[in-house]
N, C-alpha and C. Protein backbone atom coordinates (compact mmCIF):
# COMPACT_ATOMS: atom_id res chain seq x y z
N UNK A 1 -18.33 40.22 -11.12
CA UNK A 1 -18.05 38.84 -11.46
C UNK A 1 -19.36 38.14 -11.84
N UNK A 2 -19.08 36.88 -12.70
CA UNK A 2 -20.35 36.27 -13.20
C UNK A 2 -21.24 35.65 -11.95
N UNK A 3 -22.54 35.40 -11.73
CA UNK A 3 -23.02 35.20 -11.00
C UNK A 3 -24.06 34.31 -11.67
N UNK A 4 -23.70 32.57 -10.92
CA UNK A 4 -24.76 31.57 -12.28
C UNK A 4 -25.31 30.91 -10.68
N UNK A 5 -26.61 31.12 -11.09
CA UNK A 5 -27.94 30.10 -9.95
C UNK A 5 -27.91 28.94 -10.76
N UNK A 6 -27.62 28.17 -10.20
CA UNK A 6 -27.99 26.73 -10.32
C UNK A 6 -29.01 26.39 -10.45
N UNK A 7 -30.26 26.65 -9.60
CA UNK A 7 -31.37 26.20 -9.39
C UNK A 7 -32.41 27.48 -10.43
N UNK A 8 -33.55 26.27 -11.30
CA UNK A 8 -34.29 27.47 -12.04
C UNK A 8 -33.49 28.02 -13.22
N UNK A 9 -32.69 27.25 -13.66
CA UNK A 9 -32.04 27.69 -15.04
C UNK A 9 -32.63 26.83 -15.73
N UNK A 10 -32.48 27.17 -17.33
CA UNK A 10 -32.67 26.50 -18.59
C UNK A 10 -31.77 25.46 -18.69
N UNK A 11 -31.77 23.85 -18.15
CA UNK A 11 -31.06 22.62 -18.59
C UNK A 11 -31.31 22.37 -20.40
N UNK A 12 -30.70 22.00 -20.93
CA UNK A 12 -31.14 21.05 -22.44
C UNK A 12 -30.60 19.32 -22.45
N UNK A 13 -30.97 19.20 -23.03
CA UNK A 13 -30.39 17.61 -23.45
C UNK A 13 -29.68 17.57 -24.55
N UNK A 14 -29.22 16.29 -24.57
CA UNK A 14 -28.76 15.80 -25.79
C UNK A 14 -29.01 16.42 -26.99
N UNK A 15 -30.65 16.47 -27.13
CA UNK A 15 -30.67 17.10 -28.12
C UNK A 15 -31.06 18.41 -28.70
N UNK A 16 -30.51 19.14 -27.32
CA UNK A 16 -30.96 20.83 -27.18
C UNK A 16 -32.43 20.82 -27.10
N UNK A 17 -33.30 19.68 -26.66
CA UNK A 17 -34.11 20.51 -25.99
C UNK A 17 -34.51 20.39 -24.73
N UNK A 18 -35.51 21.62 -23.96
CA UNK A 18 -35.19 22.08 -22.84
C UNK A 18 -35.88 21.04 -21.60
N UNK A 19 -35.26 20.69 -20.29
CA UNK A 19 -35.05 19.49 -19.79
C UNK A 19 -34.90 20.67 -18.40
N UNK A 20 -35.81 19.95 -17.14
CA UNK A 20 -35.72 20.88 -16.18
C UNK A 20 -34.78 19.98 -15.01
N UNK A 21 -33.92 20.59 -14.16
CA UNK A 21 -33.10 19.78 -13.17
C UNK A 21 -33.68 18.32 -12.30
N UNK A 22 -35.44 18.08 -12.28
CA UNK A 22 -36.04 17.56 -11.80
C UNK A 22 -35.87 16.09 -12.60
N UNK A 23 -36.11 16.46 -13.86
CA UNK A 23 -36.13 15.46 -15.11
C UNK A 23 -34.30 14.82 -15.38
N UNK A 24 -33.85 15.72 -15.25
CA UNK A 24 -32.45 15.52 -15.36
C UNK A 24 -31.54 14.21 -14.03
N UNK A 25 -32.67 14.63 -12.69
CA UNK A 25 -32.04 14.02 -11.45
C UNK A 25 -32.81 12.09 -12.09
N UNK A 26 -34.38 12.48 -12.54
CA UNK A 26 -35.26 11.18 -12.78
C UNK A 26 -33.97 10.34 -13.97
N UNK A 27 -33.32 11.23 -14.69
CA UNK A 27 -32.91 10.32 -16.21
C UNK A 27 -31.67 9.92 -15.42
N UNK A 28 -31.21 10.62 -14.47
CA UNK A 28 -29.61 9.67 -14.05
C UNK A 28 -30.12 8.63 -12.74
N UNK A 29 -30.92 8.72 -12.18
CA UNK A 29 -31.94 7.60 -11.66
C UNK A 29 -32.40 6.43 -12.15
N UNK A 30 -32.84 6.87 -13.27
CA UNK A 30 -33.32 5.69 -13.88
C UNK A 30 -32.25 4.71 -14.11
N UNK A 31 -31.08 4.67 -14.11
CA UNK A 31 -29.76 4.17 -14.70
C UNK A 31 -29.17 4.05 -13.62
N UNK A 32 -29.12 2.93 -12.70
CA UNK A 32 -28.21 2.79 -11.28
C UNK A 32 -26.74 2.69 -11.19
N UNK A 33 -26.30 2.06 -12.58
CA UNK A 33 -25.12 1.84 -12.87
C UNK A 33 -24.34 3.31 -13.37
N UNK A 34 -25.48 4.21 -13.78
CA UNK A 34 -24.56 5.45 -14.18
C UNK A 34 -23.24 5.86 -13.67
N UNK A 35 -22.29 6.56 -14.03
CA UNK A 35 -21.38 7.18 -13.02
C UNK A 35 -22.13 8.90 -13.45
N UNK A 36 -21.61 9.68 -12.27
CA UNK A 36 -21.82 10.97 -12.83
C UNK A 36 -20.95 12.08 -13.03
N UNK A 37 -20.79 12.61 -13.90
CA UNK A 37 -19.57 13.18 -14.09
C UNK A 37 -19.88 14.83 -14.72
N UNK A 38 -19.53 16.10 -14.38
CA UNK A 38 -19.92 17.12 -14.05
C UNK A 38 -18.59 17.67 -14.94
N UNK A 39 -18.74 19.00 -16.02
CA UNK A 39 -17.88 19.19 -16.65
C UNK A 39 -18.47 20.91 -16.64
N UNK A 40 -17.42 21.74 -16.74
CA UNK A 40 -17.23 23.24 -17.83
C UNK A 40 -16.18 23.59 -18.33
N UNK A 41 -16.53 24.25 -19.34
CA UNK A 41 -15.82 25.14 -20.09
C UNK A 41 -16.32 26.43 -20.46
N UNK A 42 -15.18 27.45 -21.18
CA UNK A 42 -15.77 29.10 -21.17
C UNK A 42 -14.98 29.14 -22.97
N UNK A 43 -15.46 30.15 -23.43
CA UNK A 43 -14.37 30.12 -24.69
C UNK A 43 -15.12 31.91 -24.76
N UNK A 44 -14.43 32.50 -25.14
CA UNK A 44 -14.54 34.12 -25.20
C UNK A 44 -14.74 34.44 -27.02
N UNK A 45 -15.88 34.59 -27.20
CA UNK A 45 -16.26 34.80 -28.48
C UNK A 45 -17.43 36.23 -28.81
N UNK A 46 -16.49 37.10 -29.94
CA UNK A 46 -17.44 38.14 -30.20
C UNK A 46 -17.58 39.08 -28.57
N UNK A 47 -16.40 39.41 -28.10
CA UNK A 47 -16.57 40.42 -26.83
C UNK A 47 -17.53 40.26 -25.48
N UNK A 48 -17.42 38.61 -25.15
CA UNK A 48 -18.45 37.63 -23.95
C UNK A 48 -17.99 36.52 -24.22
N UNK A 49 -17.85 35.97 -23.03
CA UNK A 49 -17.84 35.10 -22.46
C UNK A 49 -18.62 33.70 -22.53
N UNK A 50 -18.53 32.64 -22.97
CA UNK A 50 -19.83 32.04 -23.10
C UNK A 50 -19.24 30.71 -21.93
N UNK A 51 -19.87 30.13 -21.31
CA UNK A 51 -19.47 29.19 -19.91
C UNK A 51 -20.94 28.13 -20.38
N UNK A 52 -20.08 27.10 -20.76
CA UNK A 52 -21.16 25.50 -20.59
C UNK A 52 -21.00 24.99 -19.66
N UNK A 53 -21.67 24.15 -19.18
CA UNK A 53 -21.56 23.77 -17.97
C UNK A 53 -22.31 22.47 -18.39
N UNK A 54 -21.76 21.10 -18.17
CA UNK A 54 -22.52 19.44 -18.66
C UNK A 54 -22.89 18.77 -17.04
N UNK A 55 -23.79 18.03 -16.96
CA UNK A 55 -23.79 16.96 -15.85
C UNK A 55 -24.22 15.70 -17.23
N UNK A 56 -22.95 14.95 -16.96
CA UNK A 56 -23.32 13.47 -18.14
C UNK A 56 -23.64 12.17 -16.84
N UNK A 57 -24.44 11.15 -17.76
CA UNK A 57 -24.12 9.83 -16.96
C UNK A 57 -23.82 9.39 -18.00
N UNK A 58 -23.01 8.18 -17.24
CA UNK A 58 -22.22 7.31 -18.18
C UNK A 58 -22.04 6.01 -17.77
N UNK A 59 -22.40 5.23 -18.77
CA UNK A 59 -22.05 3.69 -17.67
C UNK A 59 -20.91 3.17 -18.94
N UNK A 60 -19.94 2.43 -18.36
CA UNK A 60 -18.72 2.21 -18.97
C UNK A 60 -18.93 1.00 -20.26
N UNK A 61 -18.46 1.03 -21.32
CA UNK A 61 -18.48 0.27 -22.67
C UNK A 61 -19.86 0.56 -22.97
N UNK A 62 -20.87 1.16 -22.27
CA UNK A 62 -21.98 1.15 -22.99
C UNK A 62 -22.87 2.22 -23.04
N UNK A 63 -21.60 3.75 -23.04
CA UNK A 63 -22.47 5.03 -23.65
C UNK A 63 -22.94 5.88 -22.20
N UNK A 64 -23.78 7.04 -22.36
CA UNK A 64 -25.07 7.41 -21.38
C UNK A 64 -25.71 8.52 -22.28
N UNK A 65 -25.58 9.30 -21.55
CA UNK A 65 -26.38 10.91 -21.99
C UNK A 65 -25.90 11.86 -20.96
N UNK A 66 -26.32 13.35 -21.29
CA UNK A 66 -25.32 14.19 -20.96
C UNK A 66 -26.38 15.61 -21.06
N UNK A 67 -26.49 16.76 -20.15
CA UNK A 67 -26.92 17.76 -20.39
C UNK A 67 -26.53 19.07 -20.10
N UNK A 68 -26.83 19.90 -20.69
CA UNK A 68 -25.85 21.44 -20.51
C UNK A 68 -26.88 22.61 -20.26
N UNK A 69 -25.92 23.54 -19.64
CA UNK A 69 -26.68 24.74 -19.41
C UNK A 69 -25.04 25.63 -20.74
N UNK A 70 -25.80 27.15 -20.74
CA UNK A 70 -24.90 27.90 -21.00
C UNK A 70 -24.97 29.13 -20.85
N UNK A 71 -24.34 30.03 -20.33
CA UNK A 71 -24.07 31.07 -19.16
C UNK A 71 -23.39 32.17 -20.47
N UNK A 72 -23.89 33.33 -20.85
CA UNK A 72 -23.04 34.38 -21.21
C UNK A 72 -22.12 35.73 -20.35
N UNK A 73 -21.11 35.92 -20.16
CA UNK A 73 -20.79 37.09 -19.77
C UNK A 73 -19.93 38.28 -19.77
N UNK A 74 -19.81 39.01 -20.19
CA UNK A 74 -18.71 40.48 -20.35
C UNK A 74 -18.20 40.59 -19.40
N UNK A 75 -18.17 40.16 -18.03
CA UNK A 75 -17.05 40.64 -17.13
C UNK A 75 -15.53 40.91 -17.24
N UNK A 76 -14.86 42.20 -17.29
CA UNK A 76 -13.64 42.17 -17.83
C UNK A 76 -12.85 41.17 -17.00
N UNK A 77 -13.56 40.92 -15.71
CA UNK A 77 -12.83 40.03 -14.61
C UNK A 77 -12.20 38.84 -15.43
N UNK A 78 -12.78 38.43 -16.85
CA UNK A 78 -12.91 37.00 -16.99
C UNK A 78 -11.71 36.69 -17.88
N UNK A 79 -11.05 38.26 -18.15
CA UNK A 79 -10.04 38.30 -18.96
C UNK A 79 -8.74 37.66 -18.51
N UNK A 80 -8.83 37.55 -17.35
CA UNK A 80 -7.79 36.87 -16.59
C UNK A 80 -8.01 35.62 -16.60
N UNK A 81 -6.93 34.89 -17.77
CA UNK A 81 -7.59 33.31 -17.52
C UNK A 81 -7.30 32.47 -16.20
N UNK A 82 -6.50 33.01 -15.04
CA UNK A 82 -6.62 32.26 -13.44
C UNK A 82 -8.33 32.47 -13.61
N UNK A 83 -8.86 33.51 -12.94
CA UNK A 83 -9.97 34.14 -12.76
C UNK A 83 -11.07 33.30 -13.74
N UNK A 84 -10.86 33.37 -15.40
CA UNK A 84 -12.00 32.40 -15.38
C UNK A 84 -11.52 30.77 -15.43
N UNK A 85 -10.83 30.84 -15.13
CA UNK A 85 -10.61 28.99 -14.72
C UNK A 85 -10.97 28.33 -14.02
N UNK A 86 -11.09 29.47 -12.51
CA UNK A 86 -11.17 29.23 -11.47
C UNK A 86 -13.04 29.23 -11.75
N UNK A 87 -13.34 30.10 -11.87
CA UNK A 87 -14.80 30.18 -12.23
C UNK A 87 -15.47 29.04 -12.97
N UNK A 88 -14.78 28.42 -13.89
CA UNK A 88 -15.12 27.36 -14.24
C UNK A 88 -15.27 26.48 -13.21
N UNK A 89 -14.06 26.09 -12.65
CA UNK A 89 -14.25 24.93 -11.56
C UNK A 89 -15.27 25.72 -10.53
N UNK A 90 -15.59 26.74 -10.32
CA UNK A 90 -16.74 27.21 -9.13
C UNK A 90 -18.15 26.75 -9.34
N UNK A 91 -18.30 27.07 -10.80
CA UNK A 91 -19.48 26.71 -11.44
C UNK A 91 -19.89 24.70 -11.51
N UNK A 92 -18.60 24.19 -11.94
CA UNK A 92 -18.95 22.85 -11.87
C UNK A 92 -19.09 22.50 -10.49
N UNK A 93 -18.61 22.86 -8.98
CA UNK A 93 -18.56 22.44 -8.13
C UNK A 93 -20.17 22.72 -7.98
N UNK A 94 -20.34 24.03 -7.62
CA UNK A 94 -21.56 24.14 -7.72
C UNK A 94 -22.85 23.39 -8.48
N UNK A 95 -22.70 22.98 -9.46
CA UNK A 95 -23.74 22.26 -9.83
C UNK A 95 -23.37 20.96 -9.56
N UNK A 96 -22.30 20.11 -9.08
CA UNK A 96 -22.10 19.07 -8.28
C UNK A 96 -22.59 18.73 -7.07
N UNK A 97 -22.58 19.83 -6.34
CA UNK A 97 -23.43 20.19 -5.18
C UNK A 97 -24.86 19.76 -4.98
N UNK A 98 -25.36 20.37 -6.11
CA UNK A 98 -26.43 20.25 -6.27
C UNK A 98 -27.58 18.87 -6.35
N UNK A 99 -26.37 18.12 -8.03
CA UNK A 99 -26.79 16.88 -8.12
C UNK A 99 -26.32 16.30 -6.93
N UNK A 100 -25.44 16.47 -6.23
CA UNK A 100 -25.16 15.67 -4.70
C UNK A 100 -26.54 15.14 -3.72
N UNK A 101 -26.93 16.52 -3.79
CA UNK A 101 -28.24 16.77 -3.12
C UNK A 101 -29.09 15.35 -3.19
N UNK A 102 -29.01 14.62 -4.69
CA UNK A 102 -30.08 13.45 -4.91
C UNK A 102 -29.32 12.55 -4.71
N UNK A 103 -28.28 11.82 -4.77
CA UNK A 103 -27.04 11.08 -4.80
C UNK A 103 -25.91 11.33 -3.92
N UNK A 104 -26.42 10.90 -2.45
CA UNK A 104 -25.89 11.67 -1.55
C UNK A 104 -24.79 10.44 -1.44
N UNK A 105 -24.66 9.37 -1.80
CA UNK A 105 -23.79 7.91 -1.30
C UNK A 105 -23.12 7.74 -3.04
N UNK A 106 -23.22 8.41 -3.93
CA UNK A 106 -22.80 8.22 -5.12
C UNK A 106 -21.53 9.03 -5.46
N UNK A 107 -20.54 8.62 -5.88
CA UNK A 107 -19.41 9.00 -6.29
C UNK A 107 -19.80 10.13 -7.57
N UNK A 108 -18.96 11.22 -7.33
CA UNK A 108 -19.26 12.00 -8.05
C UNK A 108 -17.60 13.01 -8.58
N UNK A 109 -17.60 12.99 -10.56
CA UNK A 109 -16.46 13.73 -10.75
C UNK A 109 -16.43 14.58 -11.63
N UNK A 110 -16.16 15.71 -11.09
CA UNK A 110 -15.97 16.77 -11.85
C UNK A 110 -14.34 17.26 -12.25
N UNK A 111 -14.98 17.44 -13.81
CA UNK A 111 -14.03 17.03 -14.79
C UNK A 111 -13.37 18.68 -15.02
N UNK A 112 -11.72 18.98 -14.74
CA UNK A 112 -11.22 20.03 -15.00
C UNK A 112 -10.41 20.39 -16.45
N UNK A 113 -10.60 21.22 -17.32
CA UNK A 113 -10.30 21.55 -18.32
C UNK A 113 -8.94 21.86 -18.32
N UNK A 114 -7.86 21.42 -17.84
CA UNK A 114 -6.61 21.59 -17.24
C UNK A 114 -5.97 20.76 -17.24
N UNK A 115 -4.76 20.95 -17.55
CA UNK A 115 -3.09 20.63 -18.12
C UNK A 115 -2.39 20.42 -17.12
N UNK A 116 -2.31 18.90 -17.06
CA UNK A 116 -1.49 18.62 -15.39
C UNK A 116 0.28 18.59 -16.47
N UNK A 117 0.88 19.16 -17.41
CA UNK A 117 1.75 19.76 -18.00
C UNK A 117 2.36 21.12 -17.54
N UNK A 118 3.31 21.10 -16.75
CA UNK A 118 3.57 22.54 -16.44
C UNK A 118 3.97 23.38 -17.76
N UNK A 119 3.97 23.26 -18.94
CA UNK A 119 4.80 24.05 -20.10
C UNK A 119 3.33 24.63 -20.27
N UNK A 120 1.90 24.23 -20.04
CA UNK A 120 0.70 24.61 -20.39
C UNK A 120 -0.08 26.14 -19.60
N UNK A 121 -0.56 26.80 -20.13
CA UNK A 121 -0.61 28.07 -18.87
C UNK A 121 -1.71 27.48 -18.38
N UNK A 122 -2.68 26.52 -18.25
CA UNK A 122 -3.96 26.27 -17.41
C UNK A 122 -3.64 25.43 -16.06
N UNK A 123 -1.71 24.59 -16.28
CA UNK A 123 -1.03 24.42 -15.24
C UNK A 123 -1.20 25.33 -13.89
N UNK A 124 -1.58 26.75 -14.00
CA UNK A 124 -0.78 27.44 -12.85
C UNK A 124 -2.20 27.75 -12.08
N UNK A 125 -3.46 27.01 -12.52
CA UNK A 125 -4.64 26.89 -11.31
C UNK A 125 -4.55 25.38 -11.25
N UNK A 126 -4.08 24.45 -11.53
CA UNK A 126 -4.16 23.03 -11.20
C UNK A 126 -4.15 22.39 -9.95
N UNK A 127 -3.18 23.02 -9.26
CA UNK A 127 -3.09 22.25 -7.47
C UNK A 127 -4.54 22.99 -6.96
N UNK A 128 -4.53 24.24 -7.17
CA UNK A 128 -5.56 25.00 -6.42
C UNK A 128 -6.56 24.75 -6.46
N UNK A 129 -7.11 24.25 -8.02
CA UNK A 129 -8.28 23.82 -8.96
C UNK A 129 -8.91 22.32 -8.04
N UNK A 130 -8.23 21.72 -8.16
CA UNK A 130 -7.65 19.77 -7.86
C UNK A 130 -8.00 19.71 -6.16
N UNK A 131 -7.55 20.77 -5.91
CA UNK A 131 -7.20 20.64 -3.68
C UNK A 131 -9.04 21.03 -3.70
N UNK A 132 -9.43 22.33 -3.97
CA UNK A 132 -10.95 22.64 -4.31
C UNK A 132 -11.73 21.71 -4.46
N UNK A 133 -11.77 20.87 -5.33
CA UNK A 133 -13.08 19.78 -5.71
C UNK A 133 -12.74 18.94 -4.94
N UNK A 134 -11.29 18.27 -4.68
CA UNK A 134 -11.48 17.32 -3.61
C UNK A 134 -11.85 17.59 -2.12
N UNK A 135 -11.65 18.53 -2.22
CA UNK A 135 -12.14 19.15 -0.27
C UNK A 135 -13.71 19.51 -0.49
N UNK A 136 -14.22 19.52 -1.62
CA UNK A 136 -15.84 19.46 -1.51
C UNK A 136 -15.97 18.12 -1.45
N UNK A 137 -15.15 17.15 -1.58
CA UNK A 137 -15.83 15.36 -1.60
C UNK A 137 -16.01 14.95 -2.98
N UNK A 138 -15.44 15.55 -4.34
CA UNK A 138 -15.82 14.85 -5.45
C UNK A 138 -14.38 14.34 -6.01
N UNK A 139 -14.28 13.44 -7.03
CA UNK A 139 -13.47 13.28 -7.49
C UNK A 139 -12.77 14.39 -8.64
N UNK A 140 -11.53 14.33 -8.81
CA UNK A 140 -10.99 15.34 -10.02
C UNK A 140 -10.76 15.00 -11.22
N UNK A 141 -10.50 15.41 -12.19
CA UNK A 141 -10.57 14.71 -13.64
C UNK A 141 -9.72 15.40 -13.94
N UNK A 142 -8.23 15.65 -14.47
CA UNK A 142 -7.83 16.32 -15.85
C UNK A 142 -7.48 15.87 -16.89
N UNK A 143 -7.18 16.78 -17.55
CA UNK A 143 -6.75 16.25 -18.92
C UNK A 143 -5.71 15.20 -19.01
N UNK A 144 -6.21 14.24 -19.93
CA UNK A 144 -6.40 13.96 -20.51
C UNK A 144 -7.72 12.80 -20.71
N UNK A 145 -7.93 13.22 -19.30
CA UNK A 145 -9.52 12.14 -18.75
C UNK A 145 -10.58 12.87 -18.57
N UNK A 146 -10.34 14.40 -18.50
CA UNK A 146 -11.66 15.36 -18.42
C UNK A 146 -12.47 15.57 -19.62
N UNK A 147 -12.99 14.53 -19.95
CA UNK A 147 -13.77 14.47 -21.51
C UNK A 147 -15.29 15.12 -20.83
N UNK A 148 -15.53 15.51 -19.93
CA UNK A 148 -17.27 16.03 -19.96
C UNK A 148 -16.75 17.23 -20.17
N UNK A 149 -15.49 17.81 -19.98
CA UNK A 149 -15.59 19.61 -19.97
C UNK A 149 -14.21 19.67 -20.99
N UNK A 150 -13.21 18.77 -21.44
CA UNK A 150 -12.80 19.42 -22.57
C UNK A 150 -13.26 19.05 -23.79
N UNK A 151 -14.81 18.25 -24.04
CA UNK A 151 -15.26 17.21 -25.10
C UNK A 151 -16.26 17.96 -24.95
N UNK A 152 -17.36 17.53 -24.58
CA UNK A 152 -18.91 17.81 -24.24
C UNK A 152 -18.96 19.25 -23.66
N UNK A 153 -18.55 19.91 -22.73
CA UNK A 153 -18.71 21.51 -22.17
C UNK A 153 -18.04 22.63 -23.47
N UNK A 154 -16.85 22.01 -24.19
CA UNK A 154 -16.29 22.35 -24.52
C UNK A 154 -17.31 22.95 -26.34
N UNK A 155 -17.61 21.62 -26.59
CA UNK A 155 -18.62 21.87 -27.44
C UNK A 155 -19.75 22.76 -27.87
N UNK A 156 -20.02 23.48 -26.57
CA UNK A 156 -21.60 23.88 -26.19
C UNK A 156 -20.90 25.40 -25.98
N UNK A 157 -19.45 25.79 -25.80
CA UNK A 157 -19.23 26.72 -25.13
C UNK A 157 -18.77 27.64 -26.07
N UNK A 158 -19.12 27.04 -27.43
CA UNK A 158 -18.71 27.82 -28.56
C UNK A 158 -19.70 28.28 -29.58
């Protein structure tokens, strides 16, 4: 199975270039009003896996900024879309975690790439997906409000 460290990876910015987690915690700092909102997505291209992963701030009517990592991998595990769905939401929790670490009193939501539509197949990790992030303490996002990971993660993951 894929195996992504959080800590000591290649962040980018906005504008793809490279931005270390330290700089990333200072730019959603600087902005008190930010909200923070934590997104992935995976899209399987050319025989791998490719997994973005966003932490955006955002302050409401008036924009923010947003930054990504991106994770390649062949695991046949991933062929199972439960398996990488679930991995998705592992990965965003995990780097939620993280930014938690600096923003320990700050509301924090990570955004699921998932179809609260049962006719949808990303329906059938949704309760499981949803019960997960909220029992870590963050808020849940789906579709049609999960714009950091079906907009922005989604982007990067292709």
């Amino acid at each position: 199975m894929i195996h992504w460290k959080t800590r000591n990876v290649q962040w980018l910015n906005a504008e793809s270039e490279p931005i270390s987690m330290d700089h990333i915690i200072e730019s959603l700092k600087s902005k008190p009003g930010y909200e923070i909102h934590i997104g992935c997505d995976s899209h399987r291209i050319g025989g791998q896996y490719i997994f973005a992963i966003v932490i955006a701030g955002y302050v409401n009517r008036r924009g923010g900024t947003f930054f990504f990592h991106r994770k390649k991998s062949k695991d046949p595990q991933l062929d199972n879309m439960k398996i990488r769905l679930m991995k998705e939401v592992e990965l965003a929790i995990a780097v939620a975690n993280q930014v938690r670490l600096n923003f320990p009193n700050k509301e924090i939501s990570v955004h699921l790439d998932l179809n609260p539509k049962p006719e949808f197949p990303s329906y059938k990790v949704l309760p499981n997906a949803v019960s997960w992030v909220k029992s870590c303490g963050f808020n849940a996002l789906t579709k049609p409000h999960s714009w950091a990971s079906s907009s922005l993660a989604d982007s990067f993951a292709k």
